[in-house]
C-alpha atoms as a PDB file:
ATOM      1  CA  UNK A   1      -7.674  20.116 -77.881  1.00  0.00           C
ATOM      2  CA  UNK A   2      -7.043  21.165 -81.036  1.00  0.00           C
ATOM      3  CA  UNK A   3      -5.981  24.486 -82.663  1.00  0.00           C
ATOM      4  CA  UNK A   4      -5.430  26.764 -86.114  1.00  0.00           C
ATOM      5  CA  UNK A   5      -1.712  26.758 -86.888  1.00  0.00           C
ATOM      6  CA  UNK A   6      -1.665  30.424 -85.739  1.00  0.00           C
ATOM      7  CA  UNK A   7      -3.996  32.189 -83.176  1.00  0.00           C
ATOM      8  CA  UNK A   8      -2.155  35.868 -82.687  1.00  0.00           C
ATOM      9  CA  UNK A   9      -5.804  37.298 -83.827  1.00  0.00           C
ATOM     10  CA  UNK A  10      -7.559  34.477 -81.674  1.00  0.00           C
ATOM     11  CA  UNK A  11      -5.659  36.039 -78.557  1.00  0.00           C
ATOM     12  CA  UNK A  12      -6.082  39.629 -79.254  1.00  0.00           C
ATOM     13  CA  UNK A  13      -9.628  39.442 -79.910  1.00  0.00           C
ATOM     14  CA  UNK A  14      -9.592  37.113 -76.408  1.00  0.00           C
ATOM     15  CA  UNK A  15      -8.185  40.050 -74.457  1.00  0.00           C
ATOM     16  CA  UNK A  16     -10.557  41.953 -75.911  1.00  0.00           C
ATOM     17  CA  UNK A  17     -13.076  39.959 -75.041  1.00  0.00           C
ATOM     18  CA  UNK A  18     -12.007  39.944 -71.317  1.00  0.00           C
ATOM     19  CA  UNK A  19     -12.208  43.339 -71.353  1.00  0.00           C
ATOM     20  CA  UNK A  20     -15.434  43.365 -72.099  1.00  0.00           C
ATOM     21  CA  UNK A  21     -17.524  40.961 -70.531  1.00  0.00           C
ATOM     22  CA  UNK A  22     -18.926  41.473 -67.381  1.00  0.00           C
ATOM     23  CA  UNK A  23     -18.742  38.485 -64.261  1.00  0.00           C
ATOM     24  CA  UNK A  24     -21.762  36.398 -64.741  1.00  0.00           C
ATOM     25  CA  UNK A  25     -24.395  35.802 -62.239  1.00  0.00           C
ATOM     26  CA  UNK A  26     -25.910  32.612 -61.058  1.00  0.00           C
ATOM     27  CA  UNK A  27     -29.735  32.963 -61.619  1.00  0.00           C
ATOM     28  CA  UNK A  28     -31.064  29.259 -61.429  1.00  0.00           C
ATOM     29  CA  UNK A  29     -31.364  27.103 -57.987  1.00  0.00           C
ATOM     30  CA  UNK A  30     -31.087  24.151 -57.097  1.00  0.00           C
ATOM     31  CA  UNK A  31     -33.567  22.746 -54.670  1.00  0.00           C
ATOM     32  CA  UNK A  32     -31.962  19.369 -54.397  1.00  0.00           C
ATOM     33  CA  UNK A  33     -28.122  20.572 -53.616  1.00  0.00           C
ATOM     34  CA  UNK A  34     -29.316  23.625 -52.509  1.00  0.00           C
ATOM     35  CA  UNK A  35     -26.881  25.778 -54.732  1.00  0.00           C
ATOM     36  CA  UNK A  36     -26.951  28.606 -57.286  1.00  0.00           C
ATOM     37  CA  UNK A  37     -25.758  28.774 -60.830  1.00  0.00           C
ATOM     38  CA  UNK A  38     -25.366  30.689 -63.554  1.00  0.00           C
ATOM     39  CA  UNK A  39     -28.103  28.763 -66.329  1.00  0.00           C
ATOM     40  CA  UNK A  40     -27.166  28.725 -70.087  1.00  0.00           C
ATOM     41  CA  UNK A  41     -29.243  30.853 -71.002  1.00  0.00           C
ATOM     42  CA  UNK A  42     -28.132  33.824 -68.555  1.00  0.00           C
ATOM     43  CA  UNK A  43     -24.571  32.724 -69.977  1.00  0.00           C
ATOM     44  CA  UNK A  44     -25.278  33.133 -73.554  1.00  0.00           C
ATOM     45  CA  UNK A  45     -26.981  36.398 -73.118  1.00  0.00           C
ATOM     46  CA  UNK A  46     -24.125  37.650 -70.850  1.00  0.00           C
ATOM     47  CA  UNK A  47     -21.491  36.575 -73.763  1.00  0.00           C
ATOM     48  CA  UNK A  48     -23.109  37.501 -76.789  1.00  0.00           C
ATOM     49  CA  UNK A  49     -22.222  40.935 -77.402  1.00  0.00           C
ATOM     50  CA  UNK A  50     -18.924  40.937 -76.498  1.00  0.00           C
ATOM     51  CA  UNK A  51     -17.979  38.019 -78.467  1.00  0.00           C
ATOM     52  CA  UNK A  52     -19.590  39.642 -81.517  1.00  0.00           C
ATOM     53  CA  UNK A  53     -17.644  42.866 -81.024  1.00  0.00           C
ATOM     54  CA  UNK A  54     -14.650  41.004 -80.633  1.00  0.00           C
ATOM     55  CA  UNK A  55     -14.608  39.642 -83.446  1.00  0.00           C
ATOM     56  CA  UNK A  56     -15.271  36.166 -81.519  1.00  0.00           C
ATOM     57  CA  UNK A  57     -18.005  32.973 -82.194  1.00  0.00           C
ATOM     58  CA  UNK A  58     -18.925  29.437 -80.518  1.00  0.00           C
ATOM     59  CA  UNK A  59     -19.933  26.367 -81.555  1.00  0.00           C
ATOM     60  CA  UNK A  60     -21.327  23.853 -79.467  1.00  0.00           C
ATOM     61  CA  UNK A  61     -22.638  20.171 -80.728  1.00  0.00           C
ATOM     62  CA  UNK A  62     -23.323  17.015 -79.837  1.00  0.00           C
ATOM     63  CA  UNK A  63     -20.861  14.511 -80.820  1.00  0.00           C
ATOM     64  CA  UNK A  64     -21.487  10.740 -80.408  1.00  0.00           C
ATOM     65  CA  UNK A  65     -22.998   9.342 -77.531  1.00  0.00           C
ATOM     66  CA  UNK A  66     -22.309  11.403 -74.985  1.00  0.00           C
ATOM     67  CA  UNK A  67     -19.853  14.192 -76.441  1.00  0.00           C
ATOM     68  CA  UNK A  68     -19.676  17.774 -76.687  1.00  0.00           C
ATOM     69  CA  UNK A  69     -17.255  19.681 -79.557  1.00  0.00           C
ATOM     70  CA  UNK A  70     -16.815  23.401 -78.378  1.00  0.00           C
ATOM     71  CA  UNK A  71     -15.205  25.452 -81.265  1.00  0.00           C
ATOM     72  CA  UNK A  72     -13.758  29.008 -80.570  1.00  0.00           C
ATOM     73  CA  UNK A  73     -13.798  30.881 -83.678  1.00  0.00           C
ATOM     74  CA  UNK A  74     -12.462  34.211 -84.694  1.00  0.00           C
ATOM     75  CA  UNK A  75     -13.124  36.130 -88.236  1.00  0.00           C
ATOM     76  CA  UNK A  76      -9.924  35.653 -89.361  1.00  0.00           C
ATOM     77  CA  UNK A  77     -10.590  31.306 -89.370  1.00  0.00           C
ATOM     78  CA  UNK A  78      -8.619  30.880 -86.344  1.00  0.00           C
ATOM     79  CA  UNK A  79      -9.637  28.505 -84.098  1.00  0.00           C
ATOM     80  CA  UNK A  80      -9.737  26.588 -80.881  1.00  0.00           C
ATOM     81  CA  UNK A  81     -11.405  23.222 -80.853  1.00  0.00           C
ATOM     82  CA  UNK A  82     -12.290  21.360 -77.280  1.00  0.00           C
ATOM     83  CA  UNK A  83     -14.383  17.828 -77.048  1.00  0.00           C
ATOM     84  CA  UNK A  84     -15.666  16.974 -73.437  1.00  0.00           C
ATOM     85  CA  UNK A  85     -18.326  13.918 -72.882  1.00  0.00           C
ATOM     86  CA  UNK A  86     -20.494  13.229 -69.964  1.00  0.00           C
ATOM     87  CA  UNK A  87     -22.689  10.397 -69.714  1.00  0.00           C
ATOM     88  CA  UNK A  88     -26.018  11.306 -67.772  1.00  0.00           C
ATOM     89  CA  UNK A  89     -26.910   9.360 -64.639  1.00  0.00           C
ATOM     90  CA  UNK A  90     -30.121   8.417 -66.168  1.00  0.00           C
ATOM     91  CA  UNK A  91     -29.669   7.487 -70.108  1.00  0.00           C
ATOM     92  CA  UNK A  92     -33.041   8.669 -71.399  1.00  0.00           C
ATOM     93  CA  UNK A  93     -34.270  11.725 -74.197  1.00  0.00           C
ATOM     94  CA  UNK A  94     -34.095  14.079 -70.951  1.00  0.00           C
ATOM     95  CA  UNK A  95     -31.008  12.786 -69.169  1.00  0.00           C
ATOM     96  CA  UNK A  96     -29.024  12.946 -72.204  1.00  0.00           C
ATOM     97  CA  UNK A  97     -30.626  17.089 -72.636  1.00  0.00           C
ATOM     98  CA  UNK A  98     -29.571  17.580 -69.000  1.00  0.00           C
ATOM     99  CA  UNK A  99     -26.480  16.383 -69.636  1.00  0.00           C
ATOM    100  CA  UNK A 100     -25.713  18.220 -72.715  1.00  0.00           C
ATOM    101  CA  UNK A 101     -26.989  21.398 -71.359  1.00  0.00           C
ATOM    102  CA  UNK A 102     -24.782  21.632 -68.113  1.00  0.00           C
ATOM    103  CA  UNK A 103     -21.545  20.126 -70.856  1.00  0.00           C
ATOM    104  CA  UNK A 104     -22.480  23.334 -72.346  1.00  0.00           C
ATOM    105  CA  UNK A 105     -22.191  25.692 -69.611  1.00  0.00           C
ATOM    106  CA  UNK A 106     -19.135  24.447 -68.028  1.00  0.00           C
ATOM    107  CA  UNK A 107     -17.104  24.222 -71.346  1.00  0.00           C
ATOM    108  CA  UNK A 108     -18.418  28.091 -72.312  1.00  0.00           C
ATOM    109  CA  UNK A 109     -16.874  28.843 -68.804  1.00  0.00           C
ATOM    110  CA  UNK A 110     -13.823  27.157 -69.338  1.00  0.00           C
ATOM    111  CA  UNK A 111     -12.870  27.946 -73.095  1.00  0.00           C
ATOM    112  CA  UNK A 112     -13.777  31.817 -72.122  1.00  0.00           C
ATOM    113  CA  UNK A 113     -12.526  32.032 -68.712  1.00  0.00           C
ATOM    114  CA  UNK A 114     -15.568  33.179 -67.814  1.00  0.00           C
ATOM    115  CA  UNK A 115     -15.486  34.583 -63.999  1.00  0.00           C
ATOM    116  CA  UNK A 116     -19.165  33.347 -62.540  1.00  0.00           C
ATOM    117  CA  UNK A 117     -19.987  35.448 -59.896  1.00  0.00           C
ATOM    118  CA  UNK A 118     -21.779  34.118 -56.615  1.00  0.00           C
ATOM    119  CA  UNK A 119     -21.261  37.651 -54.901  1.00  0.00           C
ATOM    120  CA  UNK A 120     -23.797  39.628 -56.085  1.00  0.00           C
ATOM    121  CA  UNK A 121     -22.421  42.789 -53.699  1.00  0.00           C
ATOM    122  CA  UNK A 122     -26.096  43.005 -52.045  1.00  0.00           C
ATOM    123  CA  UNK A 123     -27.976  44.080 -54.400  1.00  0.00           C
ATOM    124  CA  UNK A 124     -30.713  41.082 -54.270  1.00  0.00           C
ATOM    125  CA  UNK A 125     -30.881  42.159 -50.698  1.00  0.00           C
ATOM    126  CA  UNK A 126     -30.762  46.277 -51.730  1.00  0.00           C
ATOM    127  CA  UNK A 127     -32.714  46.370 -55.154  1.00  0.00           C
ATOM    128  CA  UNK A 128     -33.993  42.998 -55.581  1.00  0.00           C
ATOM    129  CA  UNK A 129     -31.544  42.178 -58.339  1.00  0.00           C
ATOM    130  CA  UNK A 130     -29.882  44.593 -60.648  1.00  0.00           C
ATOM    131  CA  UNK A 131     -29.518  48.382 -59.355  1.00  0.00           C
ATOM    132  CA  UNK A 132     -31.115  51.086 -61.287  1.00  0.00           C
ATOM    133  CA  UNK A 133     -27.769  52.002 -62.787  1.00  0.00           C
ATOM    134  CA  UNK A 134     -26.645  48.542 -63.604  1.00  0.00           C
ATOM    135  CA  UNK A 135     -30.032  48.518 -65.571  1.00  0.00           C
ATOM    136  CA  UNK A 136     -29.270  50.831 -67.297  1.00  0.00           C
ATOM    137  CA  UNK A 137     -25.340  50.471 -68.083  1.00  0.00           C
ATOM    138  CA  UNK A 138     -26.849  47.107 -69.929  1.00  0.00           C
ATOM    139  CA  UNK A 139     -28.710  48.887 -72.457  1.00  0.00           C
ATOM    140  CA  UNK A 140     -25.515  50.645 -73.774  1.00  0.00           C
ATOM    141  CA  UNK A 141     -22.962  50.227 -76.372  1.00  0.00           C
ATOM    142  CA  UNK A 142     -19.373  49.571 -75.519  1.00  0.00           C
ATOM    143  CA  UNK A 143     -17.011  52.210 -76.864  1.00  0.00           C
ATOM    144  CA  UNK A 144     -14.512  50.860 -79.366  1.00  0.00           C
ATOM    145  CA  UNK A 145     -10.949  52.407 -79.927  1.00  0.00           C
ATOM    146  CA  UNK A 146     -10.121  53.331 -82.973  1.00  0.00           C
ATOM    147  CA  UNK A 147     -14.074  53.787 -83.872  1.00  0.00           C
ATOM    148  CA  UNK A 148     -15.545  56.745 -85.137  1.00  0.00           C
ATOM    149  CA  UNK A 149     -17.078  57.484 -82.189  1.00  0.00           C
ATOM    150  CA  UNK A 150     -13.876  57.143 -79.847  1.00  0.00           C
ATOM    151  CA  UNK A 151     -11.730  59.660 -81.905  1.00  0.00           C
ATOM    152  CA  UNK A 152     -14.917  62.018 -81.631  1.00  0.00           C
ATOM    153  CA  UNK A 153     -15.186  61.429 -77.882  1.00  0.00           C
ATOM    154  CA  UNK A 154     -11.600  61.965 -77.561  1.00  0.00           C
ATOM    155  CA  UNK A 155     -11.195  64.747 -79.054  1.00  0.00           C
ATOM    156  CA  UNK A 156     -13.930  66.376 -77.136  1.00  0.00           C
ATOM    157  CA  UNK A 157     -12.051  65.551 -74.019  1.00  0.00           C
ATOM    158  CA  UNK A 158      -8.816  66.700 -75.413  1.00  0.00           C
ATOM    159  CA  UNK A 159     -10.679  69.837 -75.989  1.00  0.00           C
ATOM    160  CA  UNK A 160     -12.005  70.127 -72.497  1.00  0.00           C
ATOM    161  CA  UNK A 161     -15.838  70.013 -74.244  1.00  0.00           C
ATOM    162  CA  UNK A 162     -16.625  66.987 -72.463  1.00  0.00           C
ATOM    163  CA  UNK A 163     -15.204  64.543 -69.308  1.00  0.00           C
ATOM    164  CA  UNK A 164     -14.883  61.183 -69.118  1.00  0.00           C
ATOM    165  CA  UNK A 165     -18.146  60.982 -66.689  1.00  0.00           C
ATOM    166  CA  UNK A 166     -19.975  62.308 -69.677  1.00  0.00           C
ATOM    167  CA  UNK A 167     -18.719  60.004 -71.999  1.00  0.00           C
ATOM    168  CA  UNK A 168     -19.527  56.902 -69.548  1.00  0.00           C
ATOM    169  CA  UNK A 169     -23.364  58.354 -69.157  1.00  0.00           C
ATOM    170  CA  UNK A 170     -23.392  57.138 -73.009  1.00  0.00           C
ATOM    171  CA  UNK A 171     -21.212  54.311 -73.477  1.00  0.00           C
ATOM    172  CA  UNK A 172     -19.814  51.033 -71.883  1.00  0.00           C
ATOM    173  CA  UNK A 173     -16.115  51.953 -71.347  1.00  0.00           C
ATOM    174  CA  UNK A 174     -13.743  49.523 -70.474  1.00  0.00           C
ATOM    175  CA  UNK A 175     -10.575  50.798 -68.416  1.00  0.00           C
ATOM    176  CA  UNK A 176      -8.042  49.779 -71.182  1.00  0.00           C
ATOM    177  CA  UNK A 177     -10.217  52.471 -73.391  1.00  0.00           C
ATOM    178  CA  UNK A 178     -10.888  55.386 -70.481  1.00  0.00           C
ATOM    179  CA  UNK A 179      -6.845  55.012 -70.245  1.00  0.00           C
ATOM    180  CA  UNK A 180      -6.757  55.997 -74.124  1.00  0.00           C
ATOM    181  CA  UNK A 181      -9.051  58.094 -73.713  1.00  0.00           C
ATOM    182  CA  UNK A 182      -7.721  60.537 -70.964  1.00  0.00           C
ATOM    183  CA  UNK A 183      -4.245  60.382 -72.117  1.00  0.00           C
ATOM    184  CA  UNK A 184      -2.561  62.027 -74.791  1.00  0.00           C
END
């Protein structure tokens, strides 16, 4: 592994990141070991917003024959740098994909400490997948302290104008930023 000479902003940005991402479901099957995971692309799509508002990126490439480089950026140039190779079982165009693509997953999941979730708390069983509500928590925006819209929410709560159920029926609120929120 390699690192920046300093990563204080790295691990801020890291917890905030924690905060903020949800556990990730395994979508995919697989007939042959008869298993669940999560695929790459349910990953990425799971990841992506709360590594932009974190302040966070990755890079993932190919290196050599069978390498992958995993870089954890922040904005401020910090970094954290990984390399991890697996050589397919078959050595051909799509063995070497295959390959690359689970590298991929499992080094997101470890460089993020990513929590992929088999227990899905019954609703495939209940709602065939995600519950209404779950639905629609996805589509919103996570609240942000310090942002405009955090000092206006919290000073309608202050204020008794609004509670913190109302504020949730608008925004993603994590419980480091309810806590701010509600007190003083």
């Amino acid at each position: 592994m390699h690192k920046s000479n300093n990563l204080s902003e790295l691990a801020k940005s890291m917890i905030l990141f924690q905060v903020k991402v949800e556990s990730i479901k395994k979508d995919a099957k697989n007939p042959f070991f008869k298993s669940s995971y999560a695929s790459l692309s349910n990953i990425l799509d799971a990841i992506k917003e709360p590594l932009i508002e974190s302040g966070l990126s990755v890079l993932q490439f190919p290196t050599g024959d069978y390498g992958l480089t995993t870089i954890l950026l922040h904005e401020s140039g910090e970094y954290l740098k990984s390399e991890y190779s697996m050589r397919p079982v078959k050595d051909d165009p799509q063995g070497r994909g295959s390959a690359i693509t689970y590298a991929r997953r499992y080094a997101l999941a470890s460089v993020l400490s990513l929590n992929i979730d088999e227990d899905d708390d019954g609703n495939t069983a209940t709602y065939g997948g995600k519950n209404p509500q779950e639905a629609e928590d996805n589509n919103k925006q996570w609240l942000n302290k310090g942002s405009k819209d955090f000092d206006n929410a919290k000073e309608k709560l202050s204020a008794g104008k609004i509670t913190i159920a109302d504020v949730r029926k608008h925004y993603k609120v994590s419980k480091e930023v309810e806590s701010l929120l509600i007190n003083n």
